[in-house]
Structures are given as structure tokens and as C-alpha cells.
PDB file of N, CA and C in Angstrom:
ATOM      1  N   UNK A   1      45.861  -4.540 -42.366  1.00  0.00           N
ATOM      2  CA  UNK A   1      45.325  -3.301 -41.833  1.00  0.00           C
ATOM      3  C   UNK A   1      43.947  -3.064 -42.425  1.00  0.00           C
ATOM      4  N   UNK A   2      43.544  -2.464 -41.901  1.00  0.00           N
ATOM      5  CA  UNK A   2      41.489  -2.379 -42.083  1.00  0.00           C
ATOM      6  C   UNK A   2      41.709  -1.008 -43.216  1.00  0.00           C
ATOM      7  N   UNK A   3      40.650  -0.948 -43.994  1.00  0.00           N
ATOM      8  CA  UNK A   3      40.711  -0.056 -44.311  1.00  0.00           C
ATOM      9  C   UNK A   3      39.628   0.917 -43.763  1.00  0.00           C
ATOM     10  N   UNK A   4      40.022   2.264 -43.856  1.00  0.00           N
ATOM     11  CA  UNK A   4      38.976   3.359 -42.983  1.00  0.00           C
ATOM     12  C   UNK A   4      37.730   3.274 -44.053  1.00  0.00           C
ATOM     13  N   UNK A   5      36.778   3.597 -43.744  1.00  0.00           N
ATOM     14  CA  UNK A   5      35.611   4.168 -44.414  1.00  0.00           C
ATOM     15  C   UNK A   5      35.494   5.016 -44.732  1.00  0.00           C
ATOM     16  N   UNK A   6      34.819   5.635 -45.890  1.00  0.00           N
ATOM     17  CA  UNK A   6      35.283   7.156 -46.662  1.00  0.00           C
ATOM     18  C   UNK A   6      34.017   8.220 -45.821  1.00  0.00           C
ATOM     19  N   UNK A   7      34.281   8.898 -45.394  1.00  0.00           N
ATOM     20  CA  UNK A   7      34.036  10.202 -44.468  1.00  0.00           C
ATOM     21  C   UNK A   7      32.218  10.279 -45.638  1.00  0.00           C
ATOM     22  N   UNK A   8      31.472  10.385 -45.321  1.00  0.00           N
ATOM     23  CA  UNK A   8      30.161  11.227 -46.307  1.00  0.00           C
ATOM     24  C   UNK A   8      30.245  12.003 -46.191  1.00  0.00           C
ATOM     25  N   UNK A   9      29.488  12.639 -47.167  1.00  0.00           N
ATOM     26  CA  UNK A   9      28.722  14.274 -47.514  1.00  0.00           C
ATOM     27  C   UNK A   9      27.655  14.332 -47.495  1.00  0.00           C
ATOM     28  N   UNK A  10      27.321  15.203 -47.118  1.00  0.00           N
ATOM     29  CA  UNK A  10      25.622  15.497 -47.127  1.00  0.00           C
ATOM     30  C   UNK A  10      25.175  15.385 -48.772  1.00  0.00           C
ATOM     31  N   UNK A  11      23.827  14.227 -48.573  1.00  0.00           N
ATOM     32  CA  UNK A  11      23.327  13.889 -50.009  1.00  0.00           C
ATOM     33  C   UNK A  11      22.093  15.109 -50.183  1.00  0.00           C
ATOM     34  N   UNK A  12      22.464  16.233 -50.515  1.00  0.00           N
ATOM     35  CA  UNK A  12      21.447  17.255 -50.947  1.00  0.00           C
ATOM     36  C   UNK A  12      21.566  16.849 -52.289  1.00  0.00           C
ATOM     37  N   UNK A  13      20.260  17.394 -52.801  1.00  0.00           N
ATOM     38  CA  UNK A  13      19.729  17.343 -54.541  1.00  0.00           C
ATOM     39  C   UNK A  13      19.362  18.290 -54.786  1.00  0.00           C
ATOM     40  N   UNK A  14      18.324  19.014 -53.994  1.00  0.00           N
ATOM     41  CA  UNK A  14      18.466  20.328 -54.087  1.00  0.00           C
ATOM     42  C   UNK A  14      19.146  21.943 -53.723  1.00  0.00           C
ATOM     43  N   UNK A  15      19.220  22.974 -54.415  1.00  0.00           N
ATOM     44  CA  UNK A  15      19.408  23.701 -54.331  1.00  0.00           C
ATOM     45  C   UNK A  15      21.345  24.164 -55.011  1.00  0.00           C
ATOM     46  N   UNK A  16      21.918  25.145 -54.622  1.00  0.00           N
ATOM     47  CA  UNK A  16      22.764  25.572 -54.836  1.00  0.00           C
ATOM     48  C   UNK A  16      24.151  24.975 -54.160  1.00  0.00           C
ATOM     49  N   UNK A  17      25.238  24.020 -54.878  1.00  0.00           N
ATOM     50  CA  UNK A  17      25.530  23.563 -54.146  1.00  0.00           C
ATOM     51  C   UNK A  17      25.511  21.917 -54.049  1.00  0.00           C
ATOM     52  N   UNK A  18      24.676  21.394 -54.526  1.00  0.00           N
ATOM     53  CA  UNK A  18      23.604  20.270 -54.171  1.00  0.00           C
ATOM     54  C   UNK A  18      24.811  19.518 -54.708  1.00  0.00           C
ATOM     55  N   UNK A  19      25.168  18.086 -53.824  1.00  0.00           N
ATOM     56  CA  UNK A  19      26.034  16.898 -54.509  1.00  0.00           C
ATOM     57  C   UNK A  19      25.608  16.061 -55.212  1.00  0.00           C
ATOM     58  N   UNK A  20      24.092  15.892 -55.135  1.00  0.00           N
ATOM     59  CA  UNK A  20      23.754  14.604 -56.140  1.00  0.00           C
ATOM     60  C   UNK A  20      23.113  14.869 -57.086  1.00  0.00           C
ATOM     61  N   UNK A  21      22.615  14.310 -58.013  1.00  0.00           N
ATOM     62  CA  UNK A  21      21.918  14.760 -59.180  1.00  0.00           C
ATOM     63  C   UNK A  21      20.182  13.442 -58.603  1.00  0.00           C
ATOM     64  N   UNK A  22      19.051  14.462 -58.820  1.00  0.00           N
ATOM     65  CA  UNK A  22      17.980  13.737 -58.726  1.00  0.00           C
ATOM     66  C   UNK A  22      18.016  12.577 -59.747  1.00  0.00           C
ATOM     67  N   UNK A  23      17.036  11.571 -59.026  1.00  0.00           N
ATOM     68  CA  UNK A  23      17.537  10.141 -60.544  1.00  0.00           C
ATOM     69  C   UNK A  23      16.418  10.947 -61.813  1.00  0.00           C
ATOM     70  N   UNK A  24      15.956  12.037 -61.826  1.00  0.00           N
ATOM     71  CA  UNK A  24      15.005  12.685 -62.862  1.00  0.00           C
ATOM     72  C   UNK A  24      16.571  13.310 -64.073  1.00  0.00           C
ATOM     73  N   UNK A  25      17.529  13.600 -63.442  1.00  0.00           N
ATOM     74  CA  UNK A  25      18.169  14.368 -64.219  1.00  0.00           C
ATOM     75  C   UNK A  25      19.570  13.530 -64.446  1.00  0.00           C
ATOM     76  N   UNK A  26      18.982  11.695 -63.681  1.00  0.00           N
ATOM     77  CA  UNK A  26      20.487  10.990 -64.214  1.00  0.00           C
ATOM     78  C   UNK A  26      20.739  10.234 -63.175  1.00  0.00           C
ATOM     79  N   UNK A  27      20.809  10.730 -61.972  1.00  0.00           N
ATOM     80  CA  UNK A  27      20.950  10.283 -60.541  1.00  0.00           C
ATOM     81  C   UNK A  27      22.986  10.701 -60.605  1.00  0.00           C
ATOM     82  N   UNK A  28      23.975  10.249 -59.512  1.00  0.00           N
ATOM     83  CA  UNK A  28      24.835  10.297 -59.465  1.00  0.00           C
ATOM     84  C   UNK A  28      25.244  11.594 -58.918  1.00  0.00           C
ATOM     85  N   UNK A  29      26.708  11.847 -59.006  1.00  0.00           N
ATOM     86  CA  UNK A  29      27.172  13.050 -57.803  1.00  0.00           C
ATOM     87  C   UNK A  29      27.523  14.098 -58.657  1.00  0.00           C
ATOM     88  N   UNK A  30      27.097  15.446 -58.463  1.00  0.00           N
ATOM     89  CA  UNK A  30      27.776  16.568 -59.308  1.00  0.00           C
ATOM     90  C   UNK A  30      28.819  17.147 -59.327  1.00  0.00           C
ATOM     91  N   UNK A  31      29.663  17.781 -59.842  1.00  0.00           N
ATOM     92  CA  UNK A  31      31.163  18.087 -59.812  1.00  0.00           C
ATOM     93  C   UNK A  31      31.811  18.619 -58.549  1.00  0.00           C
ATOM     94  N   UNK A  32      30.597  19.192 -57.946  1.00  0.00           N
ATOM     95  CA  UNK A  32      30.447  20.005 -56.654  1.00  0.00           C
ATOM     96  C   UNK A  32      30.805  18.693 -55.936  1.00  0.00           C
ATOM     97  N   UNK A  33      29.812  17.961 -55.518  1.00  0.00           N
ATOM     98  CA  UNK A  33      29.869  16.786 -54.836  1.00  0.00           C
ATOM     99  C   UNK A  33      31.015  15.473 -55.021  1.00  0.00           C
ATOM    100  N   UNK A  34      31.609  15.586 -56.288  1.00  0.00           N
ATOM    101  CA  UNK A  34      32.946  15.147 -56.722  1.00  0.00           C
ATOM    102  C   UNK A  34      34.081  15.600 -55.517  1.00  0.00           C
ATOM    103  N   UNK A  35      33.873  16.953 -55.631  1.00  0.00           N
ATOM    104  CA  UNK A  35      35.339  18.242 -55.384  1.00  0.00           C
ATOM    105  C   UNK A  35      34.779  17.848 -53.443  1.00  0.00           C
ATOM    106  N   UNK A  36      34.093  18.108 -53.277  1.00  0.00           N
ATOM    107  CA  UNK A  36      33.567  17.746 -51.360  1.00  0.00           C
ATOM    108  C   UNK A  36      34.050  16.533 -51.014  1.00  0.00           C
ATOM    109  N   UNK A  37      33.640  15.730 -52.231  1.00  0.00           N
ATOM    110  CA  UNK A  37      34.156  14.001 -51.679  1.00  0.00           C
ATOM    111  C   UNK A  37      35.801  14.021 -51.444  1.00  0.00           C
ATOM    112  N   UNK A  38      36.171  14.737 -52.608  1.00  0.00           N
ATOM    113  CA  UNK A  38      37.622  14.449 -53.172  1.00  0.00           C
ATOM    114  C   UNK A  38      38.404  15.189 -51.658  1.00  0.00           C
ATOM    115  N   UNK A  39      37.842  16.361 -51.577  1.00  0.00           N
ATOM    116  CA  UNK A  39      38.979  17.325 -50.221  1.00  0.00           C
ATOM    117  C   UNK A  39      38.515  16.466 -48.805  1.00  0.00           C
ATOM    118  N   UNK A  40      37.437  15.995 -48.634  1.00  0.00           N
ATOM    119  CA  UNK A  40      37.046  14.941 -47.214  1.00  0.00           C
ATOM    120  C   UNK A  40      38.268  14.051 -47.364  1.00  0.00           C
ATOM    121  N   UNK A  41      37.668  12.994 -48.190  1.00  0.00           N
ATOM    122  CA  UNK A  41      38.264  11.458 -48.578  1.00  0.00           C
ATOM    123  C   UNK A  41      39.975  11.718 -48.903  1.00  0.00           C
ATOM    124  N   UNK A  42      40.243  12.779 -49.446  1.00  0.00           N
ATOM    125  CA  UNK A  42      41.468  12.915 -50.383  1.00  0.00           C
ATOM    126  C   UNK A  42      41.946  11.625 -51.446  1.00  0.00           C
ATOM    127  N   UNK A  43      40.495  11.621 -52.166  1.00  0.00           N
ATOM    128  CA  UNK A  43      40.418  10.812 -53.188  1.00  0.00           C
ATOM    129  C   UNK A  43      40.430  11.256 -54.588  1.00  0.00           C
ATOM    130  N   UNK A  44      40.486  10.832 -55.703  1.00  0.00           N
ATOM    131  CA  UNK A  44      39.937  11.321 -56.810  1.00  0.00           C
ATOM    132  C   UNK A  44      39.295  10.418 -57.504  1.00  0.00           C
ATOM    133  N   UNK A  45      37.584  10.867 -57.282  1.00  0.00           N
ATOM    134  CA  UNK A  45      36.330  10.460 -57.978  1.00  0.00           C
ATOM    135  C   UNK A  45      36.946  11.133 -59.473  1.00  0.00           C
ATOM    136  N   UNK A  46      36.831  10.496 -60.762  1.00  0.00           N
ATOM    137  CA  UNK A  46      36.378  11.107 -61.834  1.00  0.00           C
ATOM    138  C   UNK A  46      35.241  11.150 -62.134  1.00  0.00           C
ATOM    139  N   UNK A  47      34.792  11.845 -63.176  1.00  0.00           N
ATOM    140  CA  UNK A  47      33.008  12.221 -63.692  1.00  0.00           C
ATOM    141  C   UNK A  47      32.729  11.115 -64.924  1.00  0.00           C
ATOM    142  N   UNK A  48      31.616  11.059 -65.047  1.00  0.00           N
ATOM    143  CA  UNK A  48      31.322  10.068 -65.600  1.00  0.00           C
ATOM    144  C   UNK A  48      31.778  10.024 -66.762  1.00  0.00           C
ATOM    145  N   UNK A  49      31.767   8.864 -67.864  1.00  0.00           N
ATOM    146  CA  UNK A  49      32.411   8.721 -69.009  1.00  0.00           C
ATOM    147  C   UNK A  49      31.358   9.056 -70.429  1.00  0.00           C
ATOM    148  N   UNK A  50      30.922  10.214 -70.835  1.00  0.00           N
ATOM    149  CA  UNK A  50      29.724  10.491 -71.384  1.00  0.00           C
ATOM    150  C   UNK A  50      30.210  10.310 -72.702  1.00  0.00           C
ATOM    151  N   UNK A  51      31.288  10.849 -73.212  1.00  0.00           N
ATOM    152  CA  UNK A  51      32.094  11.444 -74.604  1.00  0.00           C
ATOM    153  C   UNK A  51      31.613  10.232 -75.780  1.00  0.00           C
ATOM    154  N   UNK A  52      31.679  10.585 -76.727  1.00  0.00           N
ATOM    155  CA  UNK A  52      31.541   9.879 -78.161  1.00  0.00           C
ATOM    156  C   UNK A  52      32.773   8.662 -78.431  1.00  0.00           C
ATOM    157  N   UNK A  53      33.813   9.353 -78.117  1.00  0.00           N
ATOM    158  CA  UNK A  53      35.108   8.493 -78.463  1.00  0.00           C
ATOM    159  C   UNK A  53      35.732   8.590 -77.138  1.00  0.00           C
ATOM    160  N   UNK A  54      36.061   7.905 -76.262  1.00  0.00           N
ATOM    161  CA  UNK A  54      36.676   7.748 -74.962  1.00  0.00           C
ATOM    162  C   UNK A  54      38.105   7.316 -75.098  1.00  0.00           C
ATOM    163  N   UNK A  55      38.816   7.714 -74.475  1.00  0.00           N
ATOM    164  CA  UNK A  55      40.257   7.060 -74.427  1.00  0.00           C
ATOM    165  C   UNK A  55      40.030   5.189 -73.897  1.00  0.00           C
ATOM    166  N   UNK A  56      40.849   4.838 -74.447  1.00  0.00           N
ATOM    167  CA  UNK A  56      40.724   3.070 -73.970  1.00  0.00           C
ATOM    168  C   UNK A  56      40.188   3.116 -72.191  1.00  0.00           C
ATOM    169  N   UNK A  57      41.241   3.801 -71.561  1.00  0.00           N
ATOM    170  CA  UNK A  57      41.233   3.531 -70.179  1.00  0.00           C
ATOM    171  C   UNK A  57      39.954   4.125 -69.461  1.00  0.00           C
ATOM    172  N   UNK A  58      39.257   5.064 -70.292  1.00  0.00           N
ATOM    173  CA  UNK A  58      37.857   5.525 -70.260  1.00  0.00           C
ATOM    174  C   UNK A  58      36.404   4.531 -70.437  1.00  0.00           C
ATOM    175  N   UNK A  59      36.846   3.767 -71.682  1.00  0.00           N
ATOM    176  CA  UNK A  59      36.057   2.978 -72.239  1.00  0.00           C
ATOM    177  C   UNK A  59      36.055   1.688 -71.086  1.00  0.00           C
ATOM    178  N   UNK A  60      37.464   1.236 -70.646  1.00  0.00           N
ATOM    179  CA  UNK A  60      37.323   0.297 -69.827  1.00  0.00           C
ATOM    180  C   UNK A  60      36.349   0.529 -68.261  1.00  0.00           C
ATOM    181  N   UNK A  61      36.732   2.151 -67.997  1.00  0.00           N
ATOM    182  CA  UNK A  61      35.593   2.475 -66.794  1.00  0.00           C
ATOM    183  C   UNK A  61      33.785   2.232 -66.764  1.00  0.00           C
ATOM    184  N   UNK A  62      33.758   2.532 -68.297  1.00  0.00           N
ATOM    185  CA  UNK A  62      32.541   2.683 -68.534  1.00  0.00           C
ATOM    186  C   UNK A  62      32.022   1.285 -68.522  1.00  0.00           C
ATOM    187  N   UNK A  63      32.602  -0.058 -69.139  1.00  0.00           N
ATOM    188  CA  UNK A  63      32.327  -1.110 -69.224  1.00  0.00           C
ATOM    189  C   UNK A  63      31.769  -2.034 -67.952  1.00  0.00           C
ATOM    190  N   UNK A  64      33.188  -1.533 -66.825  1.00  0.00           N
ATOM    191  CA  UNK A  64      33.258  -1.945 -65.656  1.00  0.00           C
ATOM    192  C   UNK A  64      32.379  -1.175 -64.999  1.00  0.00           C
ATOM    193  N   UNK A  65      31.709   0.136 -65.046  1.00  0.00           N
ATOM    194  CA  UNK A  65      30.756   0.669 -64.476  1.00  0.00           C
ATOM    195  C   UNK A  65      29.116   0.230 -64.587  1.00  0.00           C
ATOM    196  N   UNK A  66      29.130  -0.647 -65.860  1.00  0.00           N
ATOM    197  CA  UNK A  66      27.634  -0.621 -66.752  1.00  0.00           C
ATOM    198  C   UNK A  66      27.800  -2.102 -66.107  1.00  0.00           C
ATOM    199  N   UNK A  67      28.854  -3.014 -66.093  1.00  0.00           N
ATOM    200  CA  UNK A  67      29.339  -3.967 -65.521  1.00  0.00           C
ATOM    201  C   UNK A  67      28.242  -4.484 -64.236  1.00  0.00           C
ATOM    202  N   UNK A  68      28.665  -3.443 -63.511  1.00  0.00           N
ATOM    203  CA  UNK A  68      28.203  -3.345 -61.330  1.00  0.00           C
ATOM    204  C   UNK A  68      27.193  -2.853 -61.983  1.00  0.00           C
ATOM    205  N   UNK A  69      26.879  -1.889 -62.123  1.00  0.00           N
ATOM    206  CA  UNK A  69      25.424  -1.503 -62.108  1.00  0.00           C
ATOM    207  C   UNK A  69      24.431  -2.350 -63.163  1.00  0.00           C
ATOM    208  N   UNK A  70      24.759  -2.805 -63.998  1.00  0.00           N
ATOM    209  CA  UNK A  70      23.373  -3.784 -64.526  1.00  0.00           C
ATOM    210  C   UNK A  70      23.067  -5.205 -63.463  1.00  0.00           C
ATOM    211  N   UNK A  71      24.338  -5.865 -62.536  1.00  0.00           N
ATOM    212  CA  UNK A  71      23.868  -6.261 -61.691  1.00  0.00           C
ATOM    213  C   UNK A  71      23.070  -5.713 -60.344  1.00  0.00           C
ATOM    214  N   UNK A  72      23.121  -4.444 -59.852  1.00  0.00           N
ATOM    215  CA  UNK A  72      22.295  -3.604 -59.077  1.00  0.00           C
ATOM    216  C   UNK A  72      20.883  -4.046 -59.577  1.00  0.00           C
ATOM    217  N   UNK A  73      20.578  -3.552 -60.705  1.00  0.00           N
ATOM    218  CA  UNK A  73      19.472  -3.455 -61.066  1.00  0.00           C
ATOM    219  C   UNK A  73      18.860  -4.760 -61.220  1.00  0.00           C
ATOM    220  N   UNK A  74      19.589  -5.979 -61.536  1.00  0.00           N
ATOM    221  CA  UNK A  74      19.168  -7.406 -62.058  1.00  0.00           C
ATOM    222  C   UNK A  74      18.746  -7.768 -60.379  1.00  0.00           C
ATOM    223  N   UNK A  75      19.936  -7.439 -59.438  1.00  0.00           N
ATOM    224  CA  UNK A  75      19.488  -8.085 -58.054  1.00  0.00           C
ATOM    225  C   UNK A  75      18.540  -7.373 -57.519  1.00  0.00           C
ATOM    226  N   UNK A  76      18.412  -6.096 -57.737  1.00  0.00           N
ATOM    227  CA  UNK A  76      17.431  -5.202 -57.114  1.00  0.00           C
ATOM    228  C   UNK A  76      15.710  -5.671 -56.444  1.00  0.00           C
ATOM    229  N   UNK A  77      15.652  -5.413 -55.217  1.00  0.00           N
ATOM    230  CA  UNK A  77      14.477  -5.706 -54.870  1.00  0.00           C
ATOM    231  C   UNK A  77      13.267  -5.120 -55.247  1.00  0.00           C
ATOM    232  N   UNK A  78      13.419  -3.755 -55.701  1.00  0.00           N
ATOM    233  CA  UNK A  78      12.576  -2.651 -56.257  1.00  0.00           C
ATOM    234  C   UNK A  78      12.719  -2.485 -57.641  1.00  0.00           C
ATOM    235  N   UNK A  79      12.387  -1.299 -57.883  1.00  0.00           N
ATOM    236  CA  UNK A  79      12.934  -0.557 -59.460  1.00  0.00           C
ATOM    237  C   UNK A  79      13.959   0.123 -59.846  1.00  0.00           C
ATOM    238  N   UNK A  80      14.953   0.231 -58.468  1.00  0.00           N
ATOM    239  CA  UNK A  80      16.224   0.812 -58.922  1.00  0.00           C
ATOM    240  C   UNK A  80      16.483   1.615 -59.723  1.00  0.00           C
ATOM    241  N   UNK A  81      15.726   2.774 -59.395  1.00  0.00           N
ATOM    242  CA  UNK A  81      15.008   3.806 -60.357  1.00  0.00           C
ATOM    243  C   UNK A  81      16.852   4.727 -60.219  1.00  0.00           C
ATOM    244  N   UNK A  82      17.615   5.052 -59.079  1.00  0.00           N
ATOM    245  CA  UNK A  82      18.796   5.988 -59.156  1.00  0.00           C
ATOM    246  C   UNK A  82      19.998   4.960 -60.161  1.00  0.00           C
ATOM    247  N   UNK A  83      19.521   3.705 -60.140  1.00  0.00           N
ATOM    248  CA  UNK A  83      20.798   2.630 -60.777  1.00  0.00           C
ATOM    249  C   UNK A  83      20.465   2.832 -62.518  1.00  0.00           C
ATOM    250  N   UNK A  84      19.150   2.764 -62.548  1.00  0.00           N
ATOM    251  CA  UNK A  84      18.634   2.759 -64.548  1.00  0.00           C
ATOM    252  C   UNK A  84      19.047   4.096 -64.655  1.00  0.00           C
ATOM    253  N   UNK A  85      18.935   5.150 -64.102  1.00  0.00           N
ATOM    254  CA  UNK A  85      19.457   6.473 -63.955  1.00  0.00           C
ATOM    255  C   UNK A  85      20.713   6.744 -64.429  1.00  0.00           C
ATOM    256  N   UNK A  86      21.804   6.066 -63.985  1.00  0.00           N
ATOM    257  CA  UNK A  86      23.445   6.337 -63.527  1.00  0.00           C
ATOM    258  C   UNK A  86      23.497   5.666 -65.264  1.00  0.00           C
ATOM    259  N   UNK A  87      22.978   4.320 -65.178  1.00  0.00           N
ATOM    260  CA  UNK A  87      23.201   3.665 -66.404  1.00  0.00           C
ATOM    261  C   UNK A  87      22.941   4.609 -67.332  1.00  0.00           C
ATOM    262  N   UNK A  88      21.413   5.423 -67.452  1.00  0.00           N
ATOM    263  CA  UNK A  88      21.532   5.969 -68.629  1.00  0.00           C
ATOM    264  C   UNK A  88      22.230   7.197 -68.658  1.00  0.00           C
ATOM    265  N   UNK A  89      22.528   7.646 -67.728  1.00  0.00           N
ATOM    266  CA  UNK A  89      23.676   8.825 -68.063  1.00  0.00           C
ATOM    267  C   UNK A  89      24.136   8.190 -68.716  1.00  0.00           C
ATOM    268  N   UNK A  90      25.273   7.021 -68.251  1.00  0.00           N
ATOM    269  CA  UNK A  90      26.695   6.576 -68.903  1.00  0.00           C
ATOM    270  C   UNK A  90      26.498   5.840 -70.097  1.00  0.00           C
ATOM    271  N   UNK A  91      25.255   5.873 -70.472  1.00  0.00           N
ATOM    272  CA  UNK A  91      25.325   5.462 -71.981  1.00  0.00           C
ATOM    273  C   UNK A  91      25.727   4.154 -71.687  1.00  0.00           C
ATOM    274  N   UNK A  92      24.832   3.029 -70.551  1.00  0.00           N
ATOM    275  CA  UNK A  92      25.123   1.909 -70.900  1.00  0.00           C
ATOM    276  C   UNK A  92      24.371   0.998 -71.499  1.00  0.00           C
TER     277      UNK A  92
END
């Protein structure tokens, strides 16, 4: 069976509301834009893994996240300015 494609949200950055975070302030989706994805999709996005001491199963997200995204940036045709972004939120 195929799988469906996850429904989008409008990628606003600005204003009240806004789902994404500009790559100036990190890049990635805000809690707002989490909670929109999550009631569309009926998924659950978690938020990024920022904390000092992470639970194992935390630490493994973060690994596997810094994982995909340092290849983004290695294959990247440009500067992948929203990918160095996400990375440095997550402290990779």
C-alpha cells in the first residue's frame, strides 16, 4: 500500500502564529507549527532535542538528526543556510 503524503501548512515566518522559525533565529518549525502539523497529519512531530543531559532515546534523535542534516549540507548545491541553522539549534 502507498503511503499518503503528509497534508502541508502554510510556511509563514512571520507574524503571530507563524510555523517556521526564520534560519536567523535557527530555521525549523515552532510549537505552533508542530501542534498544525500534528492535528492535519495526526502525527506527533517532537521539538527539537536542545537539553544538557537528554534521555538516551533523545540523544539517539539528535545523533540521527545531525546524522541527515550534515549530509544536506555536504550535498548541498548552495549554502544551506536553513540546514547550518536546524544544526545549530540542535547543538550538532
Amino acid at each position: 500500500m502507498a503511503r499518503k503524503s503528509a497534508k502541508p501548512i502554510a510556511r509563514t515566518t512571520k507574524g503571530k502564529g507563524r510555523h517556521y522559525l526564520p534560519a536567523s533565529q535557527g530555521a525549523g518549525m515552532t510549537a505552533a507549527g508542530r501542534r498544525a502539523y500534528n492535528a492535519k497529519n495526526k502525527a506527533n512531530l517532537k521539538p527539537p532535542v536542545t537539553g544538557k543531559k537528554p534521555s538516551k532515546a533523545d540523544a539517539a534523535r539528535r545523533k540521527s538528526f545531525c546524522a541527515r542534516m550534515g549530509g544536506v549540507v555536504k550535498n548541498a548545491k548552495g549554502p544551506a543556510t536553513r540546514a547550518r541553522a536546524s544544526m545549530k539549534r540542535w547543538k550538532c
